[in-house]
PDB file of N, CA and C in Angstrom:
ATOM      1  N   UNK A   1      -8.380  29.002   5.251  1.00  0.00           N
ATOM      2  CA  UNK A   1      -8.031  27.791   5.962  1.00  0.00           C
ATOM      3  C   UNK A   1      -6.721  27.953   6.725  1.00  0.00           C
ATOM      4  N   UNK A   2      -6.439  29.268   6.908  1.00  0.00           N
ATOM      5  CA  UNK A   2      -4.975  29.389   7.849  1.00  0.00           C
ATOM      6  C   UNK A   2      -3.962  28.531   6.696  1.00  0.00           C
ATOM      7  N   UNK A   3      -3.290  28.089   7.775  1.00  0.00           N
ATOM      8  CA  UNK A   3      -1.465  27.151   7.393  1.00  0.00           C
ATOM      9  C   UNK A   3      -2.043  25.984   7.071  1.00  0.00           C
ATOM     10  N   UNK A   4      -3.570  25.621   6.855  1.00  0.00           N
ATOM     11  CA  UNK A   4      -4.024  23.874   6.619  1.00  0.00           C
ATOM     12  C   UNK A   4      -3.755  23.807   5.125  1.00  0.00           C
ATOM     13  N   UNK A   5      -3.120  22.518   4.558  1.00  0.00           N
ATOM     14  CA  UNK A   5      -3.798  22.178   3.261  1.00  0.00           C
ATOM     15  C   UNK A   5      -4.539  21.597   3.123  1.00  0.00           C
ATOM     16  N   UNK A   6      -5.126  21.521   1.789  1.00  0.00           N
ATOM     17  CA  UNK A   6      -6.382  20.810   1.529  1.00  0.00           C
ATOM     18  C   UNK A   6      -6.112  19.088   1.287  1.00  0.00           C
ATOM     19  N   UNK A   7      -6.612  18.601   1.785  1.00  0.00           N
ATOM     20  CA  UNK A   7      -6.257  17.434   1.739  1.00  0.00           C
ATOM     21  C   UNK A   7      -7.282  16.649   0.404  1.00  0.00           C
ATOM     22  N   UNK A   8      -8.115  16.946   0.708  1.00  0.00           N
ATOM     23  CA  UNK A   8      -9.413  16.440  -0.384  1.00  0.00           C
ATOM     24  C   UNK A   8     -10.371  17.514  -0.561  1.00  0.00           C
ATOM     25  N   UNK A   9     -10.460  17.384  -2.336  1.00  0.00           N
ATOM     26  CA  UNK A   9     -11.679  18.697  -2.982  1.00  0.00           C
ATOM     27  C   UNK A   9     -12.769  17.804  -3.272  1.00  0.00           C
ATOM     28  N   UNK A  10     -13.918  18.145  -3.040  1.00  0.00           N
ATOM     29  CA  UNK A  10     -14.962  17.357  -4.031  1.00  0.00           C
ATOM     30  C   UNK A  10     -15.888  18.133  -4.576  1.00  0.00           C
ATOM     31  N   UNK A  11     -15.917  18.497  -6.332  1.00  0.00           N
ATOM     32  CA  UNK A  11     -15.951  19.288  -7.190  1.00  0.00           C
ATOM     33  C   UNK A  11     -16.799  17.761  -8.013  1.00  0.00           C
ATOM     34  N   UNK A  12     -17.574  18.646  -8.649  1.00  0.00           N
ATOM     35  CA  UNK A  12     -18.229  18.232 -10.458  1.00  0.00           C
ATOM     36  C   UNK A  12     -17.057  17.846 -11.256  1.00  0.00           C
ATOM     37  N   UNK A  13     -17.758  17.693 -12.956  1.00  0.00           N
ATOM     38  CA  UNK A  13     -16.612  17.187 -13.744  1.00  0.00           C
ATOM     39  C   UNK A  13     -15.917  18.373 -14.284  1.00  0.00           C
ATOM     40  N   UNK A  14     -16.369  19.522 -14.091  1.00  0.00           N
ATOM     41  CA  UNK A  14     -15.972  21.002 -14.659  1.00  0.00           C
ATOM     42  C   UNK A  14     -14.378  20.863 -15.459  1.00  0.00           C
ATOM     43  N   UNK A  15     -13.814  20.541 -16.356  1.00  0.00           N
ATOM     44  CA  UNK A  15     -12.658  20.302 -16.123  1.00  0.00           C
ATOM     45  C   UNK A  15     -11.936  21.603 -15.818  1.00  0.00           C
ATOM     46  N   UNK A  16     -12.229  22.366 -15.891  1.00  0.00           N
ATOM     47  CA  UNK A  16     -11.374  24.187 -15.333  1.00  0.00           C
ATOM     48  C   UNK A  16     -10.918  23.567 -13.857  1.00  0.00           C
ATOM     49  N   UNK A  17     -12.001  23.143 -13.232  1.00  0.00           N
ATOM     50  CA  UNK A  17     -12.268  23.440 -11.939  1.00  0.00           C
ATOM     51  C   UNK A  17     -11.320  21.981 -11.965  1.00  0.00           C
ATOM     52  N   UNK A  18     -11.123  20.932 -12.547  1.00  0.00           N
ATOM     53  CA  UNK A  18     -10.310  20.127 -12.237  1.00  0.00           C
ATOM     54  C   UNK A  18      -8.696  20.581 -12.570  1.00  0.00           C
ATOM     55  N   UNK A  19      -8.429  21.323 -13.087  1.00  0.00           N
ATOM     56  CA  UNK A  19      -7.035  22.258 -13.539  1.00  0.00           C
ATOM     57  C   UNK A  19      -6.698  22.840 -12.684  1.00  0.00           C
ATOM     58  N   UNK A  20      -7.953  24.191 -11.575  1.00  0.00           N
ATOM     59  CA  UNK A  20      -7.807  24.900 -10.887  1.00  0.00           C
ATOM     60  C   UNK A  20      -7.299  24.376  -9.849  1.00  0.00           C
ATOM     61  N   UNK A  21      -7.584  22.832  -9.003  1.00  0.00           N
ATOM     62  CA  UNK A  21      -7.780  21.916  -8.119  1.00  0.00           C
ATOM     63  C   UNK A  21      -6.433  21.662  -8.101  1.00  0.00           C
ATOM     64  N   UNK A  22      -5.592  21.290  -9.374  1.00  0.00           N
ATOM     65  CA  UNK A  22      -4.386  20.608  -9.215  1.00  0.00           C
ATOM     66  C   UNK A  22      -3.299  22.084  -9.391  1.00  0.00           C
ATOM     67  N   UNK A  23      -3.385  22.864  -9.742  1.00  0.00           N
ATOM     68  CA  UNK A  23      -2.428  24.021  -9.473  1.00  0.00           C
ATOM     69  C   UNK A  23      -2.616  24.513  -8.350  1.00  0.00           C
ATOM     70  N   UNK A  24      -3.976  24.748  -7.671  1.00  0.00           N
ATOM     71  CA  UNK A  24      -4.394  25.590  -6.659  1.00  0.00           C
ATOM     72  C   UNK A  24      -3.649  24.794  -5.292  1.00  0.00           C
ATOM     73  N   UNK A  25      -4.228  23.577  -5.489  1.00  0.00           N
ATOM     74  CA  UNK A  25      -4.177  22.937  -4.284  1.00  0.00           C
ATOM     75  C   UNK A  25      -3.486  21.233  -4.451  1.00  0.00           C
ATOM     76  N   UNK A  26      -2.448  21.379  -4.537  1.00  0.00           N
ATOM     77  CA  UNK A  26      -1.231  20.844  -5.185  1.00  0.00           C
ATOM     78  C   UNK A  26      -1.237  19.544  -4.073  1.00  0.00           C
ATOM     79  N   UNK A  27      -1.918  19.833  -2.966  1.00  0.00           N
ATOM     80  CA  UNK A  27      -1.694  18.356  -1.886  1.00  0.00           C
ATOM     81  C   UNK A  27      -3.247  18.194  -1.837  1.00  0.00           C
ATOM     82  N   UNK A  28      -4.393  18.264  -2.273  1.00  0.00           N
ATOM     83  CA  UNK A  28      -5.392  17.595  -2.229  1.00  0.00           C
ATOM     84  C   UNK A  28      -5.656  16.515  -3.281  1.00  0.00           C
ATOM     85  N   UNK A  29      -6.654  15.791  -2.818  1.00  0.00           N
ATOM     86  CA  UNK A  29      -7.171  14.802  -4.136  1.00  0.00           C
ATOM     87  C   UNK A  29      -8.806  15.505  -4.993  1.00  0.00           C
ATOM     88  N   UNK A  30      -8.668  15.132  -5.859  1.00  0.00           N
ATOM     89  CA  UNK A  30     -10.012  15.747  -6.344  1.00  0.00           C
ATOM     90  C   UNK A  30     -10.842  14.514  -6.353  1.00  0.00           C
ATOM     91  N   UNK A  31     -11.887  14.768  -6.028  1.00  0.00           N
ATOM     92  CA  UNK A  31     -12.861  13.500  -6.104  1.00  0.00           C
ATOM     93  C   UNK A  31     -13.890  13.914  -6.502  1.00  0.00           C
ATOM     94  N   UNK A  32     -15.031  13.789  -7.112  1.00  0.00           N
ATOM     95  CA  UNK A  32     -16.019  14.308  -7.976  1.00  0.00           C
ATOM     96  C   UNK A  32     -17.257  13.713  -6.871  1.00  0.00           C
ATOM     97  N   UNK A  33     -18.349  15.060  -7.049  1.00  0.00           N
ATOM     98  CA  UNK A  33     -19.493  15.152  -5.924  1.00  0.00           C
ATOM     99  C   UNK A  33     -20.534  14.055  -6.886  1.00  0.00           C
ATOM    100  N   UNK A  34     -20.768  13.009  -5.866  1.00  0.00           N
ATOM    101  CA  UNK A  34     -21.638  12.002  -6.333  1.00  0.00           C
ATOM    102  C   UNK A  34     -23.244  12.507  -7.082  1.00  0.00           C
ATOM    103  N   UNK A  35     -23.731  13.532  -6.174  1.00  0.00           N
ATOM    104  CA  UNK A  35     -25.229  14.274  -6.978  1.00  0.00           C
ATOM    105  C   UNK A  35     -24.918  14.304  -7.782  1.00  0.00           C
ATOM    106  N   UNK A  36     -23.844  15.251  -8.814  1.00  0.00           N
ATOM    107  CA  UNK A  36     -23.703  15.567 -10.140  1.00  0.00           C
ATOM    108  C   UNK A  36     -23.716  14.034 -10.477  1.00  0.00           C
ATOM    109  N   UNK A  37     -23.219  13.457 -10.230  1.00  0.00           N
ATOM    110  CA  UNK A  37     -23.062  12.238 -11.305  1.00  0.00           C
ATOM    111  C   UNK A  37     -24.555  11.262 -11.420  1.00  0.00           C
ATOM    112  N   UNK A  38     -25.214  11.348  -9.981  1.00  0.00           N
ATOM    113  CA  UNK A  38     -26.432  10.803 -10.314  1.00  0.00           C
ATOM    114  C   UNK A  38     -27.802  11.440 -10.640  1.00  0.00           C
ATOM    115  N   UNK A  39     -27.189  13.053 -10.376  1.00  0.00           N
ATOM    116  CA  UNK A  39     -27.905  13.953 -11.458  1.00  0.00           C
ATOM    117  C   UNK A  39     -27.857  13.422 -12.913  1.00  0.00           C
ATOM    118  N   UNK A  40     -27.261  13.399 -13.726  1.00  0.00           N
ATOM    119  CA  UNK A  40     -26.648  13.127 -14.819  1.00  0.00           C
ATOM    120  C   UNK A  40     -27.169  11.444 -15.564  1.00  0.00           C
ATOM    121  N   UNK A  41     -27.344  10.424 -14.472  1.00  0.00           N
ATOM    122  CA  UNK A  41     -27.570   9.411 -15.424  1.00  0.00           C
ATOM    123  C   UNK A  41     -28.505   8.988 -15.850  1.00  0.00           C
ATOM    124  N   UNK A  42     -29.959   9.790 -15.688  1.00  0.00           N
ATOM    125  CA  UNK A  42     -31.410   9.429 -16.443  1.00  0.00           C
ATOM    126  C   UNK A  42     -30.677   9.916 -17.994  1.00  0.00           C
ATOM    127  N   UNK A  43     -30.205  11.421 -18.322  1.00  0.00           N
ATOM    128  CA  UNK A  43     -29.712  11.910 -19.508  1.00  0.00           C
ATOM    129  C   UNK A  43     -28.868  11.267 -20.232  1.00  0.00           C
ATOM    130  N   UNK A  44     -27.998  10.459 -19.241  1.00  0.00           N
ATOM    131  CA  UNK A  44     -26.591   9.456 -19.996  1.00  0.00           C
ATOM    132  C   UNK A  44     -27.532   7.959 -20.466  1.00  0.00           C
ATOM    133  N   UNK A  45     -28.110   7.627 -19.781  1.00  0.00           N
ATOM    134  CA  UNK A  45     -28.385   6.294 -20.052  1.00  0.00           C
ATOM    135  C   UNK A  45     -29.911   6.270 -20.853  1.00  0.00           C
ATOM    136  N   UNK A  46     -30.603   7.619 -20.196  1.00  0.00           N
ATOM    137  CA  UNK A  46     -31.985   7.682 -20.836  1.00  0.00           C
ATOM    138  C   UNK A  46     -33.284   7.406 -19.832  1.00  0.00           C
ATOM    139  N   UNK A  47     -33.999   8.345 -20.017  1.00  0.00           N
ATOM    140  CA  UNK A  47     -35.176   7.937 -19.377  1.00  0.00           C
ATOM    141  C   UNK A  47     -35.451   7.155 -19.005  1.00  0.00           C
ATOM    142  N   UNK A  48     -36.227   6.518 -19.851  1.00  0.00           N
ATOM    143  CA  UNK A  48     -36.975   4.954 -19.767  1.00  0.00           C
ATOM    144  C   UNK A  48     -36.148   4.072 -18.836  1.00  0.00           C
ATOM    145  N   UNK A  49     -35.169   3.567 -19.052  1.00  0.00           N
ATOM    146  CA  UNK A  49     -34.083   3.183 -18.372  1.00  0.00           C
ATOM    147  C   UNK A  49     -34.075   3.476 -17.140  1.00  0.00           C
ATOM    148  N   UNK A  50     -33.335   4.440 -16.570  1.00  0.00           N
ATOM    149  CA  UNK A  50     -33.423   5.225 -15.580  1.00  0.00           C
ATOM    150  C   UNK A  50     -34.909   4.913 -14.672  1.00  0.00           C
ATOM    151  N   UNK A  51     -35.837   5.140 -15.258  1.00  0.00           N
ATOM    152  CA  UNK A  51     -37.386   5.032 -14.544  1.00  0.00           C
ATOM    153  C   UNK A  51     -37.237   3.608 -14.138  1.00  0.00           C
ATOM    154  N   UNK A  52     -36.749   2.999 -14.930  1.00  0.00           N
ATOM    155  CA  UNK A  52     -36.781   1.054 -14.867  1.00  0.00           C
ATOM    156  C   UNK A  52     -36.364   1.014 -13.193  1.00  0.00           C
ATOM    157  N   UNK A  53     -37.380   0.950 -11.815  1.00  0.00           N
ATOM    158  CA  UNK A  53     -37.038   0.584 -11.138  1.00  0.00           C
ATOM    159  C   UNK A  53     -35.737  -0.167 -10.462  1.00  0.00           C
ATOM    160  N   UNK A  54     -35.803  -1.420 -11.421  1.00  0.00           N
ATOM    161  CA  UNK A  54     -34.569  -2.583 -10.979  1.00  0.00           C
ATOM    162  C   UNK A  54     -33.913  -2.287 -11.275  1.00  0.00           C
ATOM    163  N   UNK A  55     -33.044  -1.205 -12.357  1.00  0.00           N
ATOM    164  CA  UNK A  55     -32.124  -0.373 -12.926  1.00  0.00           C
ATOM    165  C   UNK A  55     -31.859   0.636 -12.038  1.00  0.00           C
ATOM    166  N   UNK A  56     -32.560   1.300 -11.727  1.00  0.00           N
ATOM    167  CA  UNK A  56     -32.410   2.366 -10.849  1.00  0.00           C
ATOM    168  C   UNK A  56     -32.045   1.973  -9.501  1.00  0.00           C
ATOM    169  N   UNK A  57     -32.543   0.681  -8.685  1.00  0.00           N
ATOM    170  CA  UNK A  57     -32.005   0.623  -7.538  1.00  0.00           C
ATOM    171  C   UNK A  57     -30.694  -0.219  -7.364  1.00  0.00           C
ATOM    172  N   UNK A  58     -30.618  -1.013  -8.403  1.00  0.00           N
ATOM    173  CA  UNK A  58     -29.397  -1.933  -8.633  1.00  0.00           C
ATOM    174  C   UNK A  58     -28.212  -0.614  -8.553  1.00  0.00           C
ATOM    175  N   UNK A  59     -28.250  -0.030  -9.405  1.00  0.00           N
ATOM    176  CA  UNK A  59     -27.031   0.851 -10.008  1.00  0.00           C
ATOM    177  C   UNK A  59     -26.695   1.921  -8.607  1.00  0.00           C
ATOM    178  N   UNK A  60     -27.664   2.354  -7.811  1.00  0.00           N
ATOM    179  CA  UNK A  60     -27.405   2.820  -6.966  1.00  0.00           C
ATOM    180  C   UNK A  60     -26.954   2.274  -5.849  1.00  0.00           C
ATOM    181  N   UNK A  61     -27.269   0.637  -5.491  1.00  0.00           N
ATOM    182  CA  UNK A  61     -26.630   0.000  -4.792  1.00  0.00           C
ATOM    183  C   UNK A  61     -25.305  -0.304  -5.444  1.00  0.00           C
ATOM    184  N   UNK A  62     -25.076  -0.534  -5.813  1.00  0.00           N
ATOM    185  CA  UNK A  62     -24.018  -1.064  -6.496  1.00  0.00           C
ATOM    186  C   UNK A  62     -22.812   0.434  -6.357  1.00  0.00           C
ATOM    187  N   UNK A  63     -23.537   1.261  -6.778  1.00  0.00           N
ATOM    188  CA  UNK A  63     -22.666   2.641  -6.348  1.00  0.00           C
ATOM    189  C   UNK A  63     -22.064   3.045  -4.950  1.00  0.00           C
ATOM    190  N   UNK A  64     -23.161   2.899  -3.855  1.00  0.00           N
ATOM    191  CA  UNK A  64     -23.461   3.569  -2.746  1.00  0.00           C
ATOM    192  C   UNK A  64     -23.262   2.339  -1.505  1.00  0.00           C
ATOM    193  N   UNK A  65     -23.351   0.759  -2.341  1.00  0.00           N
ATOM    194  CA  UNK A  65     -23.457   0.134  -1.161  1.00  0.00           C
ATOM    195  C   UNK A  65     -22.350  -0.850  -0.793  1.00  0.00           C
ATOM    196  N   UNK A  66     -21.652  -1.133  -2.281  1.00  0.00           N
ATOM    197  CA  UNK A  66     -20.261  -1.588  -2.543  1.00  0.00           C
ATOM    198  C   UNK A  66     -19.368  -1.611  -1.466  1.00  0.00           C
ATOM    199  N   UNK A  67     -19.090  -2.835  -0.499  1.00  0.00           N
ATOM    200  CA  UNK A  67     -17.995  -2.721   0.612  1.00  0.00           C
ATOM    201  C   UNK A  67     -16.782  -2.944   0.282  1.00  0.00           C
ATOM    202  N   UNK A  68     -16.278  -3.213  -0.913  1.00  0.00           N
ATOM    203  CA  UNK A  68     -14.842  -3.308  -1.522  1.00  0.00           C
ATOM    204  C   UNK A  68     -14.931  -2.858  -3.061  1.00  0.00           C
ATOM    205  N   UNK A  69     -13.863  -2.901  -3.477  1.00  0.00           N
ATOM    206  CA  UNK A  69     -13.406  -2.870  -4.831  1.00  0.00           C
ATOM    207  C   UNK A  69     -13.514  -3.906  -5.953  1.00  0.00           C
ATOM    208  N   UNK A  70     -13.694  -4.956  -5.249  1.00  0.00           N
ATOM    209  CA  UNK A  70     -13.992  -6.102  -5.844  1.00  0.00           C
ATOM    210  C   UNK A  70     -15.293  -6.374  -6.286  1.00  0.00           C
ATOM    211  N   UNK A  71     -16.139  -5.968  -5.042  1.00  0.00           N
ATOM    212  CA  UNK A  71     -17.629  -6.324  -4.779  1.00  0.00           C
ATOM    213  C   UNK A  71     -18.295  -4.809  -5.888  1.00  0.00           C
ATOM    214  N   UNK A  72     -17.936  -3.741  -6.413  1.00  0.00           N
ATOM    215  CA  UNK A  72     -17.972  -2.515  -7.004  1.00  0.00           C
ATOM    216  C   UNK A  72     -18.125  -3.201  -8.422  1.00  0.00           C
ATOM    217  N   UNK A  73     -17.042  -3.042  -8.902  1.00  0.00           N
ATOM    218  CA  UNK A  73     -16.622  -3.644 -10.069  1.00  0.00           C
ATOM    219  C   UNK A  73     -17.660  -5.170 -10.606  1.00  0.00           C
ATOM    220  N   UNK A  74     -17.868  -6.393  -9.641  1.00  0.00           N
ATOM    221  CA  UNK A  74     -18.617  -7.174 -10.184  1.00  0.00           C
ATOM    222  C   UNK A  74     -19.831  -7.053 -10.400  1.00  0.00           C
ATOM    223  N   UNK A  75     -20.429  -5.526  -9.249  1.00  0.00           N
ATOM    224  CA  UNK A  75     -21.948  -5.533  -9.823  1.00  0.00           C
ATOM    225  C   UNK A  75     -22.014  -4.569 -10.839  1.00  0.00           C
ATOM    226  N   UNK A  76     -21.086  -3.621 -11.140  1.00  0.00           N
ATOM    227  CA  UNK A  76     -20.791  -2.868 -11.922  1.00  0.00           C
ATOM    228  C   UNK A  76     -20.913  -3.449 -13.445  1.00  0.00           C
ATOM    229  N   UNK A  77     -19.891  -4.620 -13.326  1.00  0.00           N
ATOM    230  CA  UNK A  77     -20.651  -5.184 -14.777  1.00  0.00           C
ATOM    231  C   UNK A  77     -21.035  -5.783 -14.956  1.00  0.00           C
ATOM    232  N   UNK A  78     -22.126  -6.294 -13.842  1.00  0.00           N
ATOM    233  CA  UNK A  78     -23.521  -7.022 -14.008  1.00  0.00           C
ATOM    234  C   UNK A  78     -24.137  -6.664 -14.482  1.00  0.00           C
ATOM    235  N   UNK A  79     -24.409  -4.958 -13.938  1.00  0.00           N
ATOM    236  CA  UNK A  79     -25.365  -4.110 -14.364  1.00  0.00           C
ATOM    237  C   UNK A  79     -25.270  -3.585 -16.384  1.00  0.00           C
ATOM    238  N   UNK A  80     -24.113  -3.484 -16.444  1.00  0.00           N
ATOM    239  CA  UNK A  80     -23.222  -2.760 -17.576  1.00  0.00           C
ATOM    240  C   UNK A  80     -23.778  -3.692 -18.902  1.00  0.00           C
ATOM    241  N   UNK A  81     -23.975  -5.193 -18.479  1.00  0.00           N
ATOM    242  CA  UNK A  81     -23.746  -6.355 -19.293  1.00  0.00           C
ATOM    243  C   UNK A  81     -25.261  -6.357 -19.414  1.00  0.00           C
ATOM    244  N   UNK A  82     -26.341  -6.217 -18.100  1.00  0.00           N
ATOM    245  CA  UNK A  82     -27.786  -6.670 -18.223  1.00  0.00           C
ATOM    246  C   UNK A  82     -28.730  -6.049 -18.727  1.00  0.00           C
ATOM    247  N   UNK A  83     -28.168  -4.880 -18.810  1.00  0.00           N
ATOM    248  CA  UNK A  83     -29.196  -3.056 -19.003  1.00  0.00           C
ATOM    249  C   UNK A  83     -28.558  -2.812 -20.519  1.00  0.00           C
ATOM    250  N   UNK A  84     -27.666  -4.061 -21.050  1.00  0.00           N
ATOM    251  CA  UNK A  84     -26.991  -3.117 -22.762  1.00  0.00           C
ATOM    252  C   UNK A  84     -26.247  -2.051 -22.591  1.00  0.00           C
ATOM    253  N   UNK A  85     -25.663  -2.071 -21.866  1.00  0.00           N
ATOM    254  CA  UNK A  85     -24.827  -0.628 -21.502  1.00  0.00           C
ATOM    255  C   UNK A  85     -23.819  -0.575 -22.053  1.00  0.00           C
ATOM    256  N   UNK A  86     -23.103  -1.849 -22.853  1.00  0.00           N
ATOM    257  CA  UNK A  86     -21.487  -2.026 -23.189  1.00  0.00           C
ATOM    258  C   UNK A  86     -21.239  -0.978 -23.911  1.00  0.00           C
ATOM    259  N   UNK A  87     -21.971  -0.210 -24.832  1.00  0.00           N
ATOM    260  CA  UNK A  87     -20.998   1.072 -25.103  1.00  0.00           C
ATOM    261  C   UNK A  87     -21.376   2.009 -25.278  1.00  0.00           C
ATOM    262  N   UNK A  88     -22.175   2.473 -23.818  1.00  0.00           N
ATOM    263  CA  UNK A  88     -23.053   3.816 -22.998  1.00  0.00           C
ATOM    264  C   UNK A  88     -20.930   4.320 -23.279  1.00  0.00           C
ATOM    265  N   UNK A  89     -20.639   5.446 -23.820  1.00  0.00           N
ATOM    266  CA  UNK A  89     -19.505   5.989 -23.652  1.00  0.00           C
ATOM    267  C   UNK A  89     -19.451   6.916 -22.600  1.00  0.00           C
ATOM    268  N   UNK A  90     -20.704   7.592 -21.539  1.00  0.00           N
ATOM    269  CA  UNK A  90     -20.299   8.353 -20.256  1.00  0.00           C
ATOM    270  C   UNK A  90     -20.316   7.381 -19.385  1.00  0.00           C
ATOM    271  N   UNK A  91     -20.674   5.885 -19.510  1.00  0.00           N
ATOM    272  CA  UNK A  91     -20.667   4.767 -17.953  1.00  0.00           C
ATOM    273  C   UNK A  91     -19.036   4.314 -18.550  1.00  0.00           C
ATOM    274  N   UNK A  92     -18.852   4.045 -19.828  1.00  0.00           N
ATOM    275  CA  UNK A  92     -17.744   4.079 -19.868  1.00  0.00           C
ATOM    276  C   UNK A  92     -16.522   4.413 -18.916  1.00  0.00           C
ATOM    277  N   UNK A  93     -16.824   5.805 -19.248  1.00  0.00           N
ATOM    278  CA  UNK A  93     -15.496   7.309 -19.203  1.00  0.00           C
ATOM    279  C   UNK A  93     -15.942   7.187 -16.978  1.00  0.00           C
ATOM    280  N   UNK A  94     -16.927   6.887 -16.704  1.00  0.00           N
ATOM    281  CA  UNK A  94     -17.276   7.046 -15.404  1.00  0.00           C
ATOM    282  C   UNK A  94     -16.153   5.809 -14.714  1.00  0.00           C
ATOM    283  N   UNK A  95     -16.771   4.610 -15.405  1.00  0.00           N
ATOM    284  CA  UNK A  95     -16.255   3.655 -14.638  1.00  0.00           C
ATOM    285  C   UNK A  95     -14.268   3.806 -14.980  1.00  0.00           C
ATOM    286  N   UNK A  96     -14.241   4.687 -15.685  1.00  0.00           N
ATOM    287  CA  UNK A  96     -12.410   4.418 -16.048  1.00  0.00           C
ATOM    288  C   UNK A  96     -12.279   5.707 -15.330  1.00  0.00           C
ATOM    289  N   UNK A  97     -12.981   6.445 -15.214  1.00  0.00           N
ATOM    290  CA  UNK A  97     -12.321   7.609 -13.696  1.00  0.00           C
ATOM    291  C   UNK A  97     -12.833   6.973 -12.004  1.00  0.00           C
ATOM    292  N   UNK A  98     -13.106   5.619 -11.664  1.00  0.00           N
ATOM    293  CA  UNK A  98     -14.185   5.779 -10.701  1.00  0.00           C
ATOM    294  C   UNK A  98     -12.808   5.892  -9.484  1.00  0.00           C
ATOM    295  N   UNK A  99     -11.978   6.283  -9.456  1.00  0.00           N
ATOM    296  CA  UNK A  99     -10.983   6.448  -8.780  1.00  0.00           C
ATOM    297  C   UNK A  99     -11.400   7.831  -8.172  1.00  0.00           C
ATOM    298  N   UNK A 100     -11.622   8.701  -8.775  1.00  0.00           N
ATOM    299  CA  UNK A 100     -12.059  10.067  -8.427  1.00  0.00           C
ATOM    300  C   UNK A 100     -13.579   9.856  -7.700  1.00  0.00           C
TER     301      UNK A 100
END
C-alpha cells in the first residue's frame, strides 16, 4: 500500500487476527466481515429457528436495513425478546461488540 495507512480492516472474529490488526495497523479500525457472522447464526441460534422464515428475514432486516442506531437497537430487541433469545450468549457477545 506504499506511504497509505490503513484506515479500516474487515476481518472475522479470529482473535489473533484481531491482535495482529491492532499492532500491525495501529491507525485502522477493525470491523468484522458481516458473512462470517451470518454464516454463523443458524449454529448460534439453531436450525429450526434460523429456517423460521419471519426470524430469518426480520433479523436480517434489522441487521442490514437499520437507518440509525436507534432504529438497530429497537428491532434488535424486538427480535431478542420475541424469538427467546434473552440469553442466546453469542447474540449476546454480538450485540455488545456491534460497534465493530
Amino acid at each position: 500500500m506504499g506511504s497509505h495507512k490503513t484506515i479500516c480492516t474487515i476481518a472475522d472474529q479470529d482473535p489473533a487476527m484481531k491482535v495482529a490488526i491492532q499492532k500491525n495497523f495501529d491507525t485502522s479500525t477493525h470491523r468484522l466481515y458481516m458473512w462470517h457472522i451470518m454464516k454463523k447464526l443458524s449454529e448460534k441460534v439453531g436450525c429450526s429457528l434460523n429456517a423460521y422464515s419471519d426470524f430469518n428475514a426480520r433479523f436480517k432486516s434489522c441487521v442490514y436495513n437499520s437507518k440509525t442506531t436507534m432504529e438497530f437497537e429497537t428491532n434488535w430487541h424486538a427480535i431478542i425478546e420475541e424469538f427467546g433469545l434473552t440469553n442466546n450468549v453469542w447474540l449476546s457477545h454480538m450485540f455488545a461488540i456491534r460497534d465493530m
